[in-house]
C-alpha atoms as a PDB file:
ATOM      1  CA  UNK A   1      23.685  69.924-102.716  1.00  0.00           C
ATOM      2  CA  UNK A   2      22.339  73.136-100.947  1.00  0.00           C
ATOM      3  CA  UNK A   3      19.639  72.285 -99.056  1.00  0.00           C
ATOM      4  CA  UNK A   4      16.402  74.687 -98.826  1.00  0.00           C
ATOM      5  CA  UNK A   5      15.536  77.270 -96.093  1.00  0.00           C
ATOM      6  CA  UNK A   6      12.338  75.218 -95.774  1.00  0.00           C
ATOM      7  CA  UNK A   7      14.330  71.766 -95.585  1.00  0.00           C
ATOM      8  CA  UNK A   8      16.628  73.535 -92.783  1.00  0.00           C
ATOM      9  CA  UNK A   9      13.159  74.680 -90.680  1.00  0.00           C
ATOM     10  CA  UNK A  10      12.436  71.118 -91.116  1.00  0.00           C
ATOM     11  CA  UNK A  11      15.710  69.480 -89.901  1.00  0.00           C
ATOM     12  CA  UNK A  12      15.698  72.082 -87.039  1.00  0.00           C
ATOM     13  CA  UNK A  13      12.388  71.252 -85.798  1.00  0.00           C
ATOM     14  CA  UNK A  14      12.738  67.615 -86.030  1.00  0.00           C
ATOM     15  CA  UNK A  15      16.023  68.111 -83.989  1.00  0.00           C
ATOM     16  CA  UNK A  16      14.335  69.839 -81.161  1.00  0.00           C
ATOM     17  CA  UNK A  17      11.541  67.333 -81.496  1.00  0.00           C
ATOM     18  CA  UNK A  18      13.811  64.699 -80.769  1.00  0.00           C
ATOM     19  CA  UNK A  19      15.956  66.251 -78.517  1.00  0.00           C
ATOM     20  CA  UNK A  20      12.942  66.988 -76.285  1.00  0.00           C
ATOM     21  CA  UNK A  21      12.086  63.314 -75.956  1.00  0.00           C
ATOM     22  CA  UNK A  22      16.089  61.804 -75.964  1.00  0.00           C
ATOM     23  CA  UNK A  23      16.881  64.472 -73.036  1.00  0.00           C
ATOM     24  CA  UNK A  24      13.779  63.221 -71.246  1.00  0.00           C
ATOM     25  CA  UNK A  25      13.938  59.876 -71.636  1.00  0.00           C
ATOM     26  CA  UNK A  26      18.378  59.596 -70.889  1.00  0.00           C
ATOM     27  CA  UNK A  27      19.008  63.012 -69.027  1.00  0.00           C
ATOM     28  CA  UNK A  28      21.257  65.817 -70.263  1.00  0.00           C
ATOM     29  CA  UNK A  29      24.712  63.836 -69.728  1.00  0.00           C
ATOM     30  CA  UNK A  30      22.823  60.256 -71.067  1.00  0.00           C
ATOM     31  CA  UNK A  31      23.165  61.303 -74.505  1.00  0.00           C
ATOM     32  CA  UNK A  32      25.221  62.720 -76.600  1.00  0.00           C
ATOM     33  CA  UNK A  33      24.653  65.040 -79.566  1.00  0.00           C
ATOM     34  CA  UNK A  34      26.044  62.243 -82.059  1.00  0.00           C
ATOM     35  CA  UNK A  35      22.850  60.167 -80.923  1.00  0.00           C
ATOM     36  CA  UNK A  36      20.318  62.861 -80.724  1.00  0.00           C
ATOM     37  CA  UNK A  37      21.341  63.655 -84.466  1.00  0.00           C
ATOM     38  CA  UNK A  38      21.155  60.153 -85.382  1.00  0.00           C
ATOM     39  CA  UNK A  39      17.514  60.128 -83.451  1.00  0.00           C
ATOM     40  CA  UNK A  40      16.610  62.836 -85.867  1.00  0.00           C
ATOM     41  CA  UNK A  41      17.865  60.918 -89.040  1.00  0.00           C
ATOM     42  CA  UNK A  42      20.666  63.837 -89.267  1.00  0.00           C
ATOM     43  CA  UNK A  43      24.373  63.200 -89.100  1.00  0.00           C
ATOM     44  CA  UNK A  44      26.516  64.626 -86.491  1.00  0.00           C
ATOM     45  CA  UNK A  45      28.365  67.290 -88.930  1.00  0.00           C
ATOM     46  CA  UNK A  46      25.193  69.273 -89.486  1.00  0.00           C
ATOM     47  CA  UNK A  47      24.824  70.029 -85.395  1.00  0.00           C
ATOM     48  CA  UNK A  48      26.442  73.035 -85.285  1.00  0.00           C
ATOM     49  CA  UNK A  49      24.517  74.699 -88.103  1.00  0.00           C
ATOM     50  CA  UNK A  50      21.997  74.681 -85.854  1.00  0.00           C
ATOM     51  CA  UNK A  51      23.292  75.297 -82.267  1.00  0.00           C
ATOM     52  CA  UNK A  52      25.811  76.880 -80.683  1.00  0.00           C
ATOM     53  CA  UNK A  53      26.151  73.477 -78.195  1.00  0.00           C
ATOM     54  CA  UNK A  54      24.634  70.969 -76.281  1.00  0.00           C
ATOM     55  CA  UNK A  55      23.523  73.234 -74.000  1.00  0.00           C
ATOM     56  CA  UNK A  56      21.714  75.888 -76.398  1.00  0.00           C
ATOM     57  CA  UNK A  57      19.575  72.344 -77.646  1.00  0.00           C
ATOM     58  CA  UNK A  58      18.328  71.601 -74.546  1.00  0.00           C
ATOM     59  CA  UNK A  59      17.269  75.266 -74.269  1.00  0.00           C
ATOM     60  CA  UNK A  60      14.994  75.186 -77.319  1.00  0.00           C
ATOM     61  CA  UNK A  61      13.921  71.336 -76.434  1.00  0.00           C
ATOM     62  CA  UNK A  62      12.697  72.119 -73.165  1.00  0.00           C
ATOM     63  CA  UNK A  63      11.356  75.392 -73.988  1.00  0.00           C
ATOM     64  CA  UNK A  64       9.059  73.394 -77.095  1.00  0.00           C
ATOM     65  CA  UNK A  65       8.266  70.469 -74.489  1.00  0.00           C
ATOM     66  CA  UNK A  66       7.037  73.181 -72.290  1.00  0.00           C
ATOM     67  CA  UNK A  67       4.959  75.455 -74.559  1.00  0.00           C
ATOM     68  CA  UNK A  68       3.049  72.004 -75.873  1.00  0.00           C
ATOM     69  CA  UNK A  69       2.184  71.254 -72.303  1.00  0.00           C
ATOM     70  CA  UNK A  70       1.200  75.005 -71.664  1.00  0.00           C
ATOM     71  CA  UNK A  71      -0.770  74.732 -75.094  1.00  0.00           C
ATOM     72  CA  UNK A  72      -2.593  71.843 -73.585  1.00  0.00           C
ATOM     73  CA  UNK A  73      -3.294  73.091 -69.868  1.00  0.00           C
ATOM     74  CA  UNK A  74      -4.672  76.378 -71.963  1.00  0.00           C
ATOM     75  CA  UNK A  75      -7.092  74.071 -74.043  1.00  0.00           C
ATOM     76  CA  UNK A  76      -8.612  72.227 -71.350  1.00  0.00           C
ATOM     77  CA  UNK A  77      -9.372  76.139 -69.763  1.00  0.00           C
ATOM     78  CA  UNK A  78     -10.773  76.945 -72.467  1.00  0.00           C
ATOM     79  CA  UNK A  79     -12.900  74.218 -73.058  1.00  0.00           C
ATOM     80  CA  UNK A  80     -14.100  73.661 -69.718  1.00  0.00           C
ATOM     81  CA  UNK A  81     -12.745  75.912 -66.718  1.00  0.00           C
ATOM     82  CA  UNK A  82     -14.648  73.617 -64.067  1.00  0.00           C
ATOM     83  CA  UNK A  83     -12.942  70.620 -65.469  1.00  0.00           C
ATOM     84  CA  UNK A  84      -9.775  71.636 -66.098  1.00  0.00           C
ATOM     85  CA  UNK A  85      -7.688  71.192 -62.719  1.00  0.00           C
ATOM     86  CA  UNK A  86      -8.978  67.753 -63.010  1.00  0.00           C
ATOM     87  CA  UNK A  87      -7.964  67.360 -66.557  1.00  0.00           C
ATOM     88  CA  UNK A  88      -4.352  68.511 -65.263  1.00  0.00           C
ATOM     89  CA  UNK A  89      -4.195  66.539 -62.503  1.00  0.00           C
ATOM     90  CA  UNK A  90      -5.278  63.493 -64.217  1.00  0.00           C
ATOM     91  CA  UNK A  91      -3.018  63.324 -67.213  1.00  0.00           C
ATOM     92  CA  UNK A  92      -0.257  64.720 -65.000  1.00  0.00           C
ATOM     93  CA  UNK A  93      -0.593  62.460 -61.732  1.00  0.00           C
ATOM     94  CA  UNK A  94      -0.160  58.955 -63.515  1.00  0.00           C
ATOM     95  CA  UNK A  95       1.732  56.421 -63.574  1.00  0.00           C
ATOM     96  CA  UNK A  96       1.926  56.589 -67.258  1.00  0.00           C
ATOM     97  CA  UNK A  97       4.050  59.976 -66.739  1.00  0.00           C
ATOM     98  CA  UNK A  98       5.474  58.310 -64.053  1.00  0.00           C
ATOM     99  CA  UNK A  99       7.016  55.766 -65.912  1.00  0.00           C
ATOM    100  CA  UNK A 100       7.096  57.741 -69.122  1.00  0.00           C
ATOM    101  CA  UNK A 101       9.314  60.629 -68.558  1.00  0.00           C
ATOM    102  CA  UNK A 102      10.373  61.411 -72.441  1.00  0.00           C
ATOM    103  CA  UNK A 103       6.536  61.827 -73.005  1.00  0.00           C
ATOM    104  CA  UNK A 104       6.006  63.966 -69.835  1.00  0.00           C
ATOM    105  CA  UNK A 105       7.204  67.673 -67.890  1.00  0.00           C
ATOM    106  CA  UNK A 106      10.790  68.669 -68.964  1.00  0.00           C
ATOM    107  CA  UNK A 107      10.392  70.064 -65.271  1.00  0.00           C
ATOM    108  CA  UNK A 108      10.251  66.548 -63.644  1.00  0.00           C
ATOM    109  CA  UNK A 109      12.493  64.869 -65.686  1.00  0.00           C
ATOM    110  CA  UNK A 110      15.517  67.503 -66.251  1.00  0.00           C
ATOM    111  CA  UNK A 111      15.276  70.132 -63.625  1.00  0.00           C
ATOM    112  CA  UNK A 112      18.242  68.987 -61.492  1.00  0.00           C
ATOM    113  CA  UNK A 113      20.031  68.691 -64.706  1.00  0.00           C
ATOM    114  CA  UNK A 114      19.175  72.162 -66.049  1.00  0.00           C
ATOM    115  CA  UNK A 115      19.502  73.798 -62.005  1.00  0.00           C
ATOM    116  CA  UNK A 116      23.624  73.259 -63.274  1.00  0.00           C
ATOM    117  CA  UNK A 117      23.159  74.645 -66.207  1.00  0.00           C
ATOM    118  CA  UNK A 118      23.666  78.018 -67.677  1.00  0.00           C
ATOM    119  CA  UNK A 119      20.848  80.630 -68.293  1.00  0.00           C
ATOM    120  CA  UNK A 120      19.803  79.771 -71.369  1.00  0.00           C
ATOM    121  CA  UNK A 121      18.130  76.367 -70.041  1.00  0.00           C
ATOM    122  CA  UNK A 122      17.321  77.932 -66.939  1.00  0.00           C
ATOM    123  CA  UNK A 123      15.796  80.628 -68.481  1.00  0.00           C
ATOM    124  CA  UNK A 124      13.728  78.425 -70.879  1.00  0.00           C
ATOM    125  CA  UNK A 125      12.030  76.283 -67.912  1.00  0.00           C
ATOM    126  CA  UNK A 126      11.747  79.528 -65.858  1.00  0.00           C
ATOM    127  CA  UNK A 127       9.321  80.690 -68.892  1.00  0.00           C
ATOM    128  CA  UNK A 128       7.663  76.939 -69.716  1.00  0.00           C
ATOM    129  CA  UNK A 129       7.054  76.663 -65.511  1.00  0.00           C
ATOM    130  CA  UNK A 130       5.761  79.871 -65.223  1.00  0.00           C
ATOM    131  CA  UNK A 131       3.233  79.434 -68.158  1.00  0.00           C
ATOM    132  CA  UNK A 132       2.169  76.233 -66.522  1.00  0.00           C
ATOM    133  CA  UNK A 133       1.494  78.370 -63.264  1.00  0.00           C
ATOM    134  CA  UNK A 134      -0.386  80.770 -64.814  1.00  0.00           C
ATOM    135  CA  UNK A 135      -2.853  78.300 -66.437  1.00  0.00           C
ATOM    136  CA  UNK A 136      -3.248  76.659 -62.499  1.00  0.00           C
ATOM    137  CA  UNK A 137      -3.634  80.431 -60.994  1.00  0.00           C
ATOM    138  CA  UNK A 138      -6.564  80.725 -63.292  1.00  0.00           C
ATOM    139  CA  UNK A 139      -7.918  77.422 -61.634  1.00  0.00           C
ATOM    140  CA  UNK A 140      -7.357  78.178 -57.855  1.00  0.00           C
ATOM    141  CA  UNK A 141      -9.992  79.420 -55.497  1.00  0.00           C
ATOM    142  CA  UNK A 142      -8.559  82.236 -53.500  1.00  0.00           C
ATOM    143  CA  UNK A 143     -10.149  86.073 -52.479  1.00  0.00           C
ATOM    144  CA  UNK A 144      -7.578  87.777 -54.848  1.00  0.00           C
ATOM    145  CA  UNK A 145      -4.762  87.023 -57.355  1.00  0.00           C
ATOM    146  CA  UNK A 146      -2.293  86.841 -55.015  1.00  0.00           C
ATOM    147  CA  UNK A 147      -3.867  84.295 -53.078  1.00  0.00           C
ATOM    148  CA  UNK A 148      -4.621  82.109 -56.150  1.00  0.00           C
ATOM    149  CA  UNK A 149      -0.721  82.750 -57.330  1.00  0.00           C
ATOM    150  CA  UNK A 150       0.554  81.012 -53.877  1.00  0.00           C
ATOM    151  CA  UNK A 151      -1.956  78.216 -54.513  1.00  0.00           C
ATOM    152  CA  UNK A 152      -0.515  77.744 -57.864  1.00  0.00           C
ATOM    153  CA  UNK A 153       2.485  77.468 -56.565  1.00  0.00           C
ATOM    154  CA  UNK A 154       1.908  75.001 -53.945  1.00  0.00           C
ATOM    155  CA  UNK A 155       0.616  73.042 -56.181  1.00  0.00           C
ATOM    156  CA  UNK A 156       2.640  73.009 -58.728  1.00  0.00           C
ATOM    157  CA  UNK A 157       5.571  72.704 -56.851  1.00  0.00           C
ATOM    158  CA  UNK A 158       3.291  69.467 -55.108  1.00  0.00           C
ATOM    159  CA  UNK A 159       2.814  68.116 -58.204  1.00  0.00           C
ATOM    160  CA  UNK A 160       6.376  68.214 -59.722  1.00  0.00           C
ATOM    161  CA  UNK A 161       7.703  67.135 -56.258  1.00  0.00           C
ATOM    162  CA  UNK A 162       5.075  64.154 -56.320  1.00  0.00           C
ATOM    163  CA  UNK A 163       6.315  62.832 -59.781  1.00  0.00           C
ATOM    164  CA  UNK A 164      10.396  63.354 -59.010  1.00  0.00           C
ATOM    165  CA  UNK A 165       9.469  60.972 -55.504  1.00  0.00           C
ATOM    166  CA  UNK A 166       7.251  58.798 -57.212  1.00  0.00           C
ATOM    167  CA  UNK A 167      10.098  58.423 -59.718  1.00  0.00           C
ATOM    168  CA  UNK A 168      12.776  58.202 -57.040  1.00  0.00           C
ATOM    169  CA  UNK A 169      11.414  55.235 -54.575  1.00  0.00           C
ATOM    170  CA  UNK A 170      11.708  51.283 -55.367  1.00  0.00           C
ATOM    171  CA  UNK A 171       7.967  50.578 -53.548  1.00  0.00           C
ATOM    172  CA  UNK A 172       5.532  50.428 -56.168  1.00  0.00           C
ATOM    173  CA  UNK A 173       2.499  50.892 -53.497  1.00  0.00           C
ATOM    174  CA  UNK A 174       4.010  53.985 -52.154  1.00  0.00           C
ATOM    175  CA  UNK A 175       5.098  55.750 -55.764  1.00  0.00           C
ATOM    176  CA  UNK A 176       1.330  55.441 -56.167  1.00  0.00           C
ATOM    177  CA  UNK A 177       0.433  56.479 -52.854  1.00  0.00           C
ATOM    178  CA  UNK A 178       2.098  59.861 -53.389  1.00  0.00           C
ATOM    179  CA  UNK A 179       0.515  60.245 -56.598  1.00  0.00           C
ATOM    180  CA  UNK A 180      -2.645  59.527 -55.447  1.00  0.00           C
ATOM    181  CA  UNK A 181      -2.139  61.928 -52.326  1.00  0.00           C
ATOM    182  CA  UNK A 182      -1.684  64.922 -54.368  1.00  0.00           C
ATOM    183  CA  UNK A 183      -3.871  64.248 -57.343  1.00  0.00           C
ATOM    184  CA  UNK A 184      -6.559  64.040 -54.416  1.00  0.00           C
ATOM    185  CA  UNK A 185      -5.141  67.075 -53.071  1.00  0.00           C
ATOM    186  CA  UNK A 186      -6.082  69.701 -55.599  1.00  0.00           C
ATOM    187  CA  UNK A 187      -8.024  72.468 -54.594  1.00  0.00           C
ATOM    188  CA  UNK A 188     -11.533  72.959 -56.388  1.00  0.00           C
ATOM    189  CA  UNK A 189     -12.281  75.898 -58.424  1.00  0.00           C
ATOM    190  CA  UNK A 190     -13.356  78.842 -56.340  1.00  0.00           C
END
């Protein structure tokens, strides 16, 4: 039975859907693409009608993880620029996407996977990490844009760094600590 171009945009997005939580959640070498096609409700045989590999998935997974996150850090500018860094901080800073990492930043929870990876990943977070730093340049004090761009990227780079640490350490107390350290150590609007 041939199945329609609409069905195939379907299976395709609920691929990448899933594949953006599975890699997440289990890592780029915890799961295989046998599982992330049964996580879709797709067999294994119809992979490759999709994606050139493995590798070309987690592309297009972390690329869509990214852009939804972007999406969101643009709404909250929108909405509210004098709220926004807080809105960021607080959804991003939490134990929740501490402990949550196929629901959070494809940054945090795959980057030293996708660092050994070919372009096409690293290309994909290189565009999803820059959009998210161009939403926090926007909220940085600073005399000119280049002065807001290096606050953006401290602070990016601080927040990342304080959800891979708060990740990595057995001490409850301190995972929070750090958390709490650079959620309180966002800069205010200027």
């Amino acid at each position: 039975m041939k199945v329609s171009r609409e069905q195939v945009a379907l299976n395709r997005e609920r691929i990448v859907e899933t594949a953006a939580r599975l890699f997440r959640e289990k890592g780029y070498d915890g799961i295989g693409v046998a599982d992330l096609m049964k996580g879709a409700g797709l067999t294994h045989g119809g992979f490759y009608g999709h994606f050139e590999s493995k590798e070309d998935l987690l592309a297009e997974a972390a690329a869509h993880a990214l852009k939804k996150s972007v999406a969101r850090w643009e709404g909250y500018l929108a909405e509210d620029p004098a709220s926004a860094l807080d809105k960021i901080g607080d959804g991003y800073l939490t134990r929740q996407h501490r402990d949550h990492p196929e629901k959070g930043c494809s940054v945090t929870a795959l980057g030293a996977d996708i660092a050994r990876l070919g372009p096409k990943a690293r290309h994909a977070v290189t565009e999803g990490a820059s959009g998210q730093m161009a939403v926090l340049q926007q909220l940085m004090p600073g005399a000119d844009d280049a002065e807001k761009r290096k606050q953006a990227l401290a602070t990016y780079a601080a927040m990342v760094g304080a959800i891979v640490l708060s990740r990595a350490v057995d001490d409850e107390a301190l995972s929070v600590e750090v958390l709490q350290a650079v959620r309180d150590s966002l800069p205010g609007p200027g």
